[in-house]
C-alpha atoms as a PDB file:
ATOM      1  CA  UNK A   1      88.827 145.549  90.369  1.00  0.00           C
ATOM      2  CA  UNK A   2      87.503 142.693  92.904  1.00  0.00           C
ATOM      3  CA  UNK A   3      89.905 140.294  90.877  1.00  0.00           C
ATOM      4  CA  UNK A   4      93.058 142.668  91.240  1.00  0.00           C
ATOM      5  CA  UNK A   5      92.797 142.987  94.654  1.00  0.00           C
ATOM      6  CA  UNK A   6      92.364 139.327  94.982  1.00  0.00           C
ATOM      7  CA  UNK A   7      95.306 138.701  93.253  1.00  0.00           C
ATOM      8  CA  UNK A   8      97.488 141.032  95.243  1.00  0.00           C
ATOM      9  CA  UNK A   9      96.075 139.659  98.737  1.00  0.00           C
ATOM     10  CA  UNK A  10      96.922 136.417  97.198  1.00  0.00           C
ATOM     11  CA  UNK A  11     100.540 137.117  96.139  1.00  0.00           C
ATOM     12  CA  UNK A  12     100.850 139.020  99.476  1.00  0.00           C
ATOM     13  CA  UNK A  13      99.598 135.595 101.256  1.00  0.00           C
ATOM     14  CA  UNK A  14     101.781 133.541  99.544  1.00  0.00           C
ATOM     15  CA  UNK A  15     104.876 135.992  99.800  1.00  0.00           C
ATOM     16  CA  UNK A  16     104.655 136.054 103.965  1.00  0.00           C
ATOM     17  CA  UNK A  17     103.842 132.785 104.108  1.00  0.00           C
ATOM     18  CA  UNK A  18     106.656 131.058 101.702  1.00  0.00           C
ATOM     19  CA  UNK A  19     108.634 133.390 104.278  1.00  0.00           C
ATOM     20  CA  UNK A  20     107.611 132.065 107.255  1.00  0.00           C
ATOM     21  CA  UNK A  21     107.808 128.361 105.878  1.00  0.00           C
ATOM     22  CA  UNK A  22     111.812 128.891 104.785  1.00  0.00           C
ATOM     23  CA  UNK A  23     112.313 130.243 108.277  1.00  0.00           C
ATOM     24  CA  UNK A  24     110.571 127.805 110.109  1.00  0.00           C
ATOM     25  CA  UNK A  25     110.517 124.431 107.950  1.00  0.00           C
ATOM     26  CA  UNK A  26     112.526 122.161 110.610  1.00  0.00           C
ATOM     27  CA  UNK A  27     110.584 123.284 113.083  1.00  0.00           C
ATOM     28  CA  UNK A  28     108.973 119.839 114.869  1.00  0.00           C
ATOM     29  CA  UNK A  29     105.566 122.128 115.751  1.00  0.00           C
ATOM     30  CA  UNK A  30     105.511 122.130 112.159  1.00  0.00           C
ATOM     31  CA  UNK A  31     105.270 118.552 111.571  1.00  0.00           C
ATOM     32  CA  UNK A  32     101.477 118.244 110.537  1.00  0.00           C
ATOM     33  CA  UNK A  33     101.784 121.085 108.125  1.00  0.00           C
ATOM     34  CA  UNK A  34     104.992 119.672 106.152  1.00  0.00           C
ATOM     35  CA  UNK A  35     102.795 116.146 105.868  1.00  0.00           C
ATOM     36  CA  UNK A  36      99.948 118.557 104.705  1.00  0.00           C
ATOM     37  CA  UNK A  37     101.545 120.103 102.204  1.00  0.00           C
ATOM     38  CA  UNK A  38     103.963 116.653 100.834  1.00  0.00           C
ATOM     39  CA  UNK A  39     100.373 115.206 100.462  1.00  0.00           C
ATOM     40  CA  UNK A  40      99.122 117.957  98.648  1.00  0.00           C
ATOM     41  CA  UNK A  41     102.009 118.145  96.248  1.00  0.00           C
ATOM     42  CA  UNK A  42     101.988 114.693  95.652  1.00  0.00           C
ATOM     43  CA  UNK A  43      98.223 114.651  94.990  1.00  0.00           C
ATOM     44  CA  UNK A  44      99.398 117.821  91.612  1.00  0.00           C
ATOM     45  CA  UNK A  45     101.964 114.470  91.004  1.00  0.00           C
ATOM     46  CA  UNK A  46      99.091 112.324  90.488  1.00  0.00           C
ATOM     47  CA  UNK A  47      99.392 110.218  93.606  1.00  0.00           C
ATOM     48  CA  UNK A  48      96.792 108.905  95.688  1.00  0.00           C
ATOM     49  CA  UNK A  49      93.942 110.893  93.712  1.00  0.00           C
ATOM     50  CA  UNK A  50      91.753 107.171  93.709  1.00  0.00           C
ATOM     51  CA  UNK A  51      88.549 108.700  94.803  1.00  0.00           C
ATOM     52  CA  UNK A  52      87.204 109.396  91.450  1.00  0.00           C
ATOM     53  CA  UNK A  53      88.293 109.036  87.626  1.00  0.00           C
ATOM     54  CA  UNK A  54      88.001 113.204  87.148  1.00  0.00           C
ATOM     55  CA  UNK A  55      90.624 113.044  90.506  1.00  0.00           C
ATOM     56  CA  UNK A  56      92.779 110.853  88.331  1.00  0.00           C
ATOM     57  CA  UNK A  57      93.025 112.166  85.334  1.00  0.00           C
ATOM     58  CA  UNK A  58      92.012 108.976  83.476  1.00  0.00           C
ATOM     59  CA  UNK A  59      88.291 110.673  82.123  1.00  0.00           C
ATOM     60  CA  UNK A  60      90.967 113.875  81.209  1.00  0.00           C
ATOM     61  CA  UNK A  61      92.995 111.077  79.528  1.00  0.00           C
ATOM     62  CA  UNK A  62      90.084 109.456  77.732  1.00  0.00           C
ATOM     63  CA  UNK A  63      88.006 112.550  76.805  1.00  0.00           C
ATOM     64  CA  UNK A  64      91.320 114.568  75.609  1.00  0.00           C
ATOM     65  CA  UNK A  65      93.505 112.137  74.251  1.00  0.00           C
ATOM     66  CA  UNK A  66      92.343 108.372  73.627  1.00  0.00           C
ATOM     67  CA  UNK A  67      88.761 109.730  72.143  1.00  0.00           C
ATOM     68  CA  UNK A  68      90.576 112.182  69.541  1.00  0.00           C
ATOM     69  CA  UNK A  69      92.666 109.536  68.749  1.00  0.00           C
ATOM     70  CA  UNK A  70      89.462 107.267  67.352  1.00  0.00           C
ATOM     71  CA  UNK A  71      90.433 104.098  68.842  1.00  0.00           C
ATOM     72  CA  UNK A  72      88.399 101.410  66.926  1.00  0.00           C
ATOM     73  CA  UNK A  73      89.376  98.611  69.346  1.00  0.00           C
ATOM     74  CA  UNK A  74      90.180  99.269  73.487  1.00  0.00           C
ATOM     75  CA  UNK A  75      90.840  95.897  75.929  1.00  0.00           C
ATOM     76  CA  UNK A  76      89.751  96.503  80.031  1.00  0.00           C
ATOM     77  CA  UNK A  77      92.120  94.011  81.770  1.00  0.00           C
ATOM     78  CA  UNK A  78      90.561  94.325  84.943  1.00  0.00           C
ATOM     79  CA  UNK A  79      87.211  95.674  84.440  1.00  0.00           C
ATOM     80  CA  UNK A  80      86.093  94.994  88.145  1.00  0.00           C
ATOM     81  CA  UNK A  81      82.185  96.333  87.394  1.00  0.00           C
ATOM     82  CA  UNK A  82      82.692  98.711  84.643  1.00  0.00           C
ATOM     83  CA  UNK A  83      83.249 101.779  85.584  1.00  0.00           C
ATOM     84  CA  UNK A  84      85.923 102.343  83.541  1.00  0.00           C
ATOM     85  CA  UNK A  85      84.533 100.405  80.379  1.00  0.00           C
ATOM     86  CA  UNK A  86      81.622 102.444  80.425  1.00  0.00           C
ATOM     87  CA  UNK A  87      83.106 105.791  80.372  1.00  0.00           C
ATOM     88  CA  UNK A  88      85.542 103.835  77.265  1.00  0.00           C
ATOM     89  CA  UNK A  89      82.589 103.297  75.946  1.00  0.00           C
ATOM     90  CA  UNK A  90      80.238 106.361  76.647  1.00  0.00           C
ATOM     91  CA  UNK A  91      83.440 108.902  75.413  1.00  0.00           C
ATOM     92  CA  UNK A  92      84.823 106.998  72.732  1.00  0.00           C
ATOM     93  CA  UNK A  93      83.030 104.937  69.467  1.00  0.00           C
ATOM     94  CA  UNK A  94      85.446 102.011  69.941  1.00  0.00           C
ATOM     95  CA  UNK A  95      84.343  98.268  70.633  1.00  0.00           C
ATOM     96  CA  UNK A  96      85.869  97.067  73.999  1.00  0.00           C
ATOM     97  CA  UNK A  97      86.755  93.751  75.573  1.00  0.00           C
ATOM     98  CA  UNK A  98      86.505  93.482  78.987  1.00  0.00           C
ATOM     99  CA  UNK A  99      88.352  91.011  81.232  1.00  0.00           C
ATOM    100  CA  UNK A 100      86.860  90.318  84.920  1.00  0.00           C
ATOM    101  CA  UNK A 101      87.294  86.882  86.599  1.00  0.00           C
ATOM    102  CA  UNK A 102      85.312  87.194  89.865  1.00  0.00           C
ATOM    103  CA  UNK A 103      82.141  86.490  89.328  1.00  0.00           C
ATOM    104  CA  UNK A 104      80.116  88.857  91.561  1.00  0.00           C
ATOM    105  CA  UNK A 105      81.709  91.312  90.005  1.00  0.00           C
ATOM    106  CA  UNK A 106      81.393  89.934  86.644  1.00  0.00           C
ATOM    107  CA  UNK A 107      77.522  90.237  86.945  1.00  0.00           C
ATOM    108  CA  UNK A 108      77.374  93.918  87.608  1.00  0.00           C
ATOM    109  CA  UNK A 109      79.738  94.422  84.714  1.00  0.00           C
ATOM    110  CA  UNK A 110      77.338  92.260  82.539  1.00  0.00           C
ATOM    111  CA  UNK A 111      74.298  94.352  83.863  1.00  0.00           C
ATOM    112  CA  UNK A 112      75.833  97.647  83.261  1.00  0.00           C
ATOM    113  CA  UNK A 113      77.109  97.625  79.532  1.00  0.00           C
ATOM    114  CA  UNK A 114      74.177  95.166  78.662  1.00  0.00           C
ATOM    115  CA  UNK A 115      73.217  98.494  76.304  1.00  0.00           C
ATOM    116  CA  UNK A 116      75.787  98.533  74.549  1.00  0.00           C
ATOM    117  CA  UNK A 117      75.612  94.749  73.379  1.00  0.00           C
ATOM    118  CA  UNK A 118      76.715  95.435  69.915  1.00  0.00           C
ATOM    119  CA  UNK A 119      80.455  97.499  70.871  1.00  0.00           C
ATOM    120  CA  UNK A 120      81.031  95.550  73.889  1.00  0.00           C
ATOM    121  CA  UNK A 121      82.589  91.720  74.664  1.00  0.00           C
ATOM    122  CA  UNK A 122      83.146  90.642  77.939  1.00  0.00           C
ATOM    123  CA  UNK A 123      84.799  87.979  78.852  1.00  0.00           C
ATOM    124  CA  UNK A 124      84.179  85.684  82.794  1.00  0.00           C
ATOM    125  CA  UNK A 125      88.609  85.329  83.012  1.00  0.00           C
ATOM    126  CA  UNK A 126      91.476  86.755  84.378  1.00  0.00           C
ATOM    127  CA  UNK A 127      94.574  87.784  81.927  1.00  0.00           C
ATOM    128  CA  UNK A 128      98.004  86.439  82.776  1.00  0.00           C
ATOM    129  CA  UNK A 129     101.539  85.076  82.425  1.00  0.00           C
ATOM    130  CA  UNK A 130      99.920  81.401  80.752  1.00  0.00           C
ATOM    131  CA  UNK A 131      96.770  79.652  80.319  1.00  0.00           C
ATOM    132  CA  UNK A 132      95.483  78.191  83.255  1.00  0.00           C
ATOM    133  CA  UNK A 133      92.769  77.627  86.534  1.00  0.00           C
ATOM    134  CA  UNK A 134      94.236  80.481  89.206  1.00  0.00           C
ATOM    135  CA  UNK A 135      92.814  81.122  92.716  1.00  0.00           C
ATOM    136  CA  UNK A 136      91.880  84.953  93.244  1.00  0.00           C
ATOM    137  CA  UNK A 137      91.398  86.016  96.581  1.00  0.00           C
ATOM    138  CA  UNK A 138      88.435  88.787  97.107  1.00  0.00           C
ATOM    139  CA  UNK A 139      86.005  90.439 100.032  1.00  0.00           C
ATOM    140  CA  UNK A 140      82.731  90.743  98.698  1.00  0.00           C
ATOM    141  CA  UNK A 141      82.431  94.491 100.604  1.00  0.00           C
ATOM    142  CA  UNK A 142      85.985  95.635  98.459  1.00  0.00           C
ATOM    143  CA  UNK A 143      85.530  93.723  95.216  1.00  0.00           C
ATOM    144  CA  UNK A 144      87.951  96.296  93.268  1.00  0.00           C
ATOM    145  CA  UNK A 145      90.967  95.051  95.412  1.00  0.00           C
ATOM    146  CA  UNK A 146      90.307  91.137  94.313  1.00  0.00           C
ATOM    147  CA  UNK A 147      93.808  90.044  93.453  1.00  0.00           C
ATOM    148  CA  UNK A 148      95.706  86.768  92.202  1.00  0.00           C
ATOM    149  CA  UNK A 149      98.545  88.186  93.993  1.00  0.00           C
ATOM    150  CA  UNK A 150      99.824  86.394  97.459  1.00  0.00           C
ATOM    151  CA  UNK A 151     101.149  89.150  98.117  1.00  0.00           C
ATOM    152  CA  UNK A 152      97.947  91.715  98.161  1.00  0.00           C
ATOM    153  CA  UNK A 153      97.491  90.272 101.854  1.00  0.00           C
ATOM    154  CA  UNK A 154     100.558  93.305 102.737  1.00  0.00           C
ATOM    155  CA  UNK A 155      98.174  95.792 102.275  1.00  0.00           C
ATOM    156  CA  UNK A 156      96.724  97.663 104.788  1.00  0.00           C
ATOM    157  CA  UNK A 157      93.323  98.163 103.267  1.00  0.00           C
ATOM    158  CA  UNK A 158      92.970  94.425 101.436  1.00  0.00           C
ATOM    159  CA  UNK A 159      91.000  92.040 103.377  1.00  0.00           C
ATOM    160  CA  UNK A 160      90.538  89.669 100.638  1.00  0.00           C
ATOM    161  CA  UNK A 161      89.139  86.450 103.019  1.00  0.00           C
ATOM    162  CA  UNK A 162      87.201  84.325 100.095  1.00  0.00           C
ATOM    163  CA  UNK A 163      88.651  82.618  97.353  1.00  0.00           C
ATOM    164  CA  UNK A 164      87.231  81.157  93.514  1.00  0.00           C
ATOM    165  CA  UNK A 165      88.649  78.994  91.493  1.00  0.00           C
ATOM    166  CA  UNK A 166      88.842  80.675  87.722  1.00  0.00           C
ATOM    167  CA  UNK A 167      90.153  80.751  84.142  1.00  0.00           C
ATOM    168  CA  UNK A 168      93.179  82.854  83.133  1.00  0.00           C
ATOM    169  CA  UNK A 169      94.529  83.760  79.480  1.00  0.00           C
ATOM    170  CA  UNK A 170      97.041  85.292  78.281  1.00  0.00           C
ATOM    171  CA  UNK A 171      96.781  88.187  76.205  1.00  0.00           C
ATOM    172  CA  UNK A 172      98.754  86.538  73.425  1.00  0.00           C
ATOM    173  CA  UNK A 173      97.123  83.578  73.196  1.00  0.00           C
ATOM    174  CA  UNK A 174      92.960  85.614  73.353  1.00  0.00           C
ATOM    175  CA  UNK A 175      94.588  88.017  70.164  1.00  0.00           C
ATOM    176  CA  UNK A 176      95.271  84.768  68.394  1.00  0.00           C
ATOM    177  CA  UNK A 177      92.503  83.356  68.925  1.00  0.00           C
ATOM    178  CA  UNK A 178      90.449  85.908  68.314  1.00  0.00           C
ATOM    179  CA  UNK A 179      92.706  86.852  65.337  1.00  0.00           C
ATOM    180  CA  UNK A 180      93.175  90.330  66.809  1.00  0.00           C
ATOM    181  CA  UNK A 181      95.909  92.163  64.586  1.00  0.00           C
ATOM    182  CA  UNK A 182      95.140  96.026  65.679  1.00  0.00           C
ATOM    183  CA  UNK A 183      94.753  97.163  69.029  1.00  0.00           C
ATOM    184  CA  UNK A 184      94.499 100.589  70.292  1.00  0.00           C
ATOM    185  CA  UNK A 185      94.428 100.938  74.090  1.00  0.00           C
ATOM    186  CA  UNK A 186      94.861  98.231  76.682  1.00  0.00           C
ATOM    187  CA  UNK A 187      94.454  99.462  80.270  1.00  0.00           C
ATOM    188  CA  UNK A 188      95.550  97.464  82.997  1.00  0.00           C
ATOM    189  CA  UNK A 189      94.714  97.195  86.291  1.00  0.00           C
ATOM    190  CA  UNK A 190      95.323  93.770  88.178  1.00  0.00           C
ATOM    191  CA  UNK A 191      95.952  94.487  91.740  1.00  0.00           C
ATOM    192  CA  UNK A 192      99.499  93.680  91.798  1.00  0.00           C
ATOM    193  CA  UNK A 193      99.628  91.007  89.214  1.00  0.00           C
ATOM    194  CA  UNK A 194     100.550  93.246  86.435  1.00  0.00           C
ATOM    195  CA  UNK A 195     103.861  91.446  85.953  1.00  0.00           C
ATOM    196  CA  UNK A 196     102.014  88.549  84.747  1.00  0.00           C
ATOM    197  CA  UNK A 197      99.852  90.079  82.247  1.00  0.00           C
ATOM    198  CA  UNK A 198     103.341  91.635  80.534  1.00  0.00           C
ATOM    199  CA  UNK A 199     104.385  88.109  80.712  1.00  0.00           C
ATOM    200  CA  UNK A 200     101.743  86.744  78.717  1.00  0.00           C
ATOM    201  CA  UNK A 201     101.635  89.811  76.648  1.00  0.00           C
ATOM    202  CA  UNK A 202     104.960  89.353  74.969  1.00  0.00           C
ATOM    203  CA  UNK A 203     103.728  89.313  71.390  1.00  0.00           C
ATOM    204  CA  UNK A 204     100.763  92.147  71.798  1.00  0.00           C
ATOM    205  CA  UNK A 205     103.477  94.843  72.929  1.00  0.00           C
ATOM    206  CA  UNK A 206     105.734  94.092  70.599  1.00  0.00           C
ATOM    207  CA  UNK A 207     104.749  92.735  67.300  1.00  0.00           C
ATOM    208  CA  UNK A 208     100.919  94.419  67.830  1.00  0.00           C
ATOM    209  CA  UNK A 209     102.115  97.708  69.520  1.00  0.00           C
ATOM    210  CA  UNK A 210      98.831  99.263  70.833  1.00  0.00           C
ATOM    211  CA  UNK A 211      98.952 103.030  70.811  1.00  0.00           C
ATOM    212  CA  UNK A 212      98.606 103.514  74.528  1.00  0.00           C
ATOM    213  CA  UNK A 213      99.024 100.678  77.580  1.00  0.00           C
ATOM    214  CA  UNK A 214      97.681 102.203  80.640  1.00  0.00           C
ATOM    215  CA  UNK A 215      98.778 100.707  83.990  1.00  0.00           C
ATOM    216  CA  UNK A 216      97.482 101.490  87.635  1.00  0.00           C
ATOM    217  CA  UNK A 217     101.062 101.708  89.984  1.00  0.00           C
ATOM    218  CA  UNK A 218     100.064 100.967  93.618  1.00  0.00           C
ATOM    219  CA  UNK A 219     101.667 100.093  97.075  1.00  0.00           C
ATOM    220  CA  UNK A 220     101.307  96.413  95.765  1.00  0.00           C
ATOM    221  CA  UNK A 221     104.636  96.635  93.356  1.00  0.00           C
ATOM    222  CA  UNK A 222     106.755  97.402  96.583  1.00  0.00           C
ATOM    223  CA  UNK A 223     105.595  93.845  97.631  1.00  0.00           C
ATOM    224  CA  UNK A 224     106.094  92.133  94.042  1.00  0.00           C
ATOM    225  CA  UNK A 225     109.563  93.528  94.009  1.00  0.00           C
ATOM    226  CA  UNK A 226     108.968  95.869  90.677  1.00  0.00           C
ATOM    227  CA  UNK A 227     108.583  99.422  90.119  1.00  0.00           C
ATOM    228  CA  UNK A 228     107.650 101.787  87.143  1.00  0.00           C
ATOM    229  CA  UNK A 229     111.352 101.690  85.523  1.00  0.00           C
ATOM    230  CA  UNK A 230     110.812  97.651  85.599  1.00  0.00           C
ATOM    231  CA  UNK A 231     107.621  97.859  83.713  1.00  0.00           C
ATOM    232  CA  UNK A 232     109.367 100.515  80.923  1.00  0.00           C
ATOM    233  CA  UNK A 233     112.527  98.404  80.160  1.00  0.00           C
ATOM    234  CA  UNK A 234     110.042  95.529  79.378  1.00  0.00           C
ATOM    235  CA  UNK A 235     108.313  97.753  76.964  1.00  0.00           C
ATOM    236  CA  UNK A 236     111.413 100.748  75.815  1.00  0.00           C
ATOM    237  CA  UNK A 237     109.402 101.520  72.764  1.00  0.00           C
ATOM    238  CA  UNK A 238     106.592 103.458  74.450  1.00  0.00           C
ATOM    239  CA  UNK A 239     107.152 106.770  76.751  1.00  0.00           C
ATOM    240  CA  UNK A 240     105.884 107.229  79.733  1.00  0.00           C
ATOM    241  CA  UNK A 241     103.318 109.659  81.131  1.00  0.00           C
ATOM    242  CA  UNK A 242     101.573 110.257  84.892  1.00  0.00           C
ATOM    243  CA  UNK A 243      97.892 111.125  84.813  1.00  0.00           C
ATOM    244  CA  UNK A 244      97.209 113.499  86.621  1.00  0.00           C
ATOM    245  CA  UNK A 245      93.973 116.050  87.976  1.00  0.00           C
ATOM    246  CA  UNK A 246      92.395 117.277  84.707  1.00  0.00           C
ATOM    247  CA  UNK A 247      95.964 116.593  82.894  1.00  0.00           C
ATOM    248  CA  UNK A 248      98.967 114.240  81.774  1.00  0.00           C
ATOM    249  CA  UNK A 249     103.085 115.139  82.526  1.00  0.00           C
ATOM    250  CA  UNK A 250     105.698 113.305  80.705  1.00  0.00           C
ATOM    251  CA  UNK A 251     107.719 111.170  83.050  1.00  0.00           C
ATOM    252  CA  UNK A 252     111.538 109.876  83.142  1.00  0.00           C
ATOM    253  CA  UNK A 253     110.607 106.065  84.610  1.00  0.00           C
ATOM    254  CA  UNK A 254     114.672 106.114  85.692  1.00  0.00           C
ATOM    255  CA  UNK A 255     113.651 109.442  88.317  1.00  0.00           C
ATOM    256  CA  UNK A 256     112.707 107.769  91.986  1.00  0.00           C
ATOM    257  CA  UNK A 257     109.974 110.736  92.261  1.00  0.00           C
ATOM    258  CA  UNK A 258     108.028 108.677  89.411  1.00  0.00           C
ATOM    259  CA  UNK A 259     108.727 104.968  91.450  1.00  0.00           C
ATOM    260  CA  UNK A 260     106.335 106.209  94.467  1.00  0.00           C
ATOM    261  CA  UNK A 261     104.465 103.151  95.608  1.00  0.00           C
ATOM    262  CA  UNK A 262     101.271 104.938  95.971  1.00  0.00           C
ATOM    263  CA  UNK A 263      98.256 104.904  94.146  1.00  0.00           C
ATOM    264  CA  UNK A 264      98.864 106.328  90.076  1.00  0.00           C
ATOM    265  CA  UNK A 265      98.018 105.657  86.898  1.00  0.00           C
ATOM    266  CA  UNK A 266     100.886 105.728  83.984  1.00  0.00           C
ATOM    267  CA  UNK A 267     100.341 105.022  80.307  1.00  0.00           C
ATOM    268  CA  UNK A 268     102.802 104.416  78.084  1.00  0.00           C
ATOM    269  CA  UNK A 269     102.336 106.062  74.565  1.00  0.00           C
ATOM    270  CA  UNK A 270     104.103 104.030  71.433  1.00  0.00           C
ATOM    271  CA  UNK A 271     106.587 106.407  70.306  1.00  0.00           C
ATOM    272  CA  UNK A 272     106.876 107.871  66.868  1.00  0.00           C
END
């Protein structure tokens, strides 16, 4: 009984107030509430949900779609100090290898999947567009926003003030090496220098194919001059899907509502 009457207070709520809000949208008192409610709806779009990976939808994405998939073999470009490498590795029976080329936070990712020795490589150098010594730019209070990018320095929040010298591959060139044929999942998450890594990648996405290429989209691509179409027409094999809370939501990458520059997390799925 307590539910029913909830529900009808509720519908009653929402009835009066969807009311009020179509008679009184352009109203400038109003202001605060439409910026309220945008941020709200773009938070069920799966923007700007960075405060945790439930928030997301990346553990939804891992738990409920990359572990039934039994990955055997899962590559962290960008594995800053682990987080998400451990939860690859704590939800899924895959072996990972993890790229991080700042060394502070290279030590904490060492420290944290030191238990998982036997599953886990991990590997002190960037991924990129060619083979070389790059400069990354980091605070040692933020070390998640470190960034090869120039153009990180446009974001509000990045106060990357130190610099280190360090090694960069490209993700063709490590599978070769390495004489990786199969790959599974490669999430990627570079601070604004994802164009790079799909430049050196060339070969993995399209002779390789891994099942699912996860990318985090961010207020840096408005300064790199790319968006979430760009990425797709280098890859038009593979649709496109937003994370988001608890879920995932097919995407068009052509539709301006998916080309947001906020924080977001895509993954493109190899089609069928």
């Amino acid at each position: 009984m307590d539910d029913i009457l909830f529900a009808i207070n509720a519908n009653n709520f929402l009835a009066t107030f969807t009311q009020f809000f179509d008679n009184n949208k352009h109203d400038p008192h109003l202001v605060d509430l439409n910026n309220y409610l945008l941020n709200q709806l773009l938070n069920m779009r799966g923007y700007n949900n960075f405060h945790n990976n439930i928030d997301s939808g990346e553990t939804f994405f891992i738990e409920q779609v990359l572990a039934p998939s039994n990955p055997k073999l899962c590559i962290d470009v960008g594995a800053n100090v682990g987080d998400y490498t451990t939860e690859l590795l704590d939800k899924t029976g895959a072996k990972v290898i993890a790229f991080e080329p700042l060394s502070l936070a290279f030590k904490k990712l060492q420290t944290k999947v030191a238990k998982y020795d036997d599953r886990v490589i991990i590997e002190n150098k960037g991924v990129g567009s060619k083979n070389e010594i790059l400069t990354i730019k980091y605070s040692p209070d933020a070390l998640a926003h470190a960034s090869f990018s120039d153009a990180a320095k446009k974001v509000d929040y990045v106060n990357n003030e130190m610099n280190e010298n360090v090694n960069v591959v490209t993700l063709d060139s490590y599978c070769d090496l390495m004489n990786i044929t199969d790959i599974d999942f490669i999430k990627i998450d570079t601070e604004g220098f994802e164009t790079e890594v799909f430049g050196g990648a060339v070969k993995v996405f399209n002779e390789i194919k891994p099942k699912f290429i996860q990318i985090e989209f961010n207020w840096h691509q408005l300064f790199r001059n790319t968006s979430l179409y760009y990425f797709s027409e280098l890859i038009p094999h593979y649709e496109v899907f937003q994370l988001v809370p608890q879920s995932w939501q097919k995407v068009d990458p052509k539709d301006p509502m998916s080309n947001l520059y906020m924080y977001s997390n895509f993954v493109f799925v190899l089609k069928k």
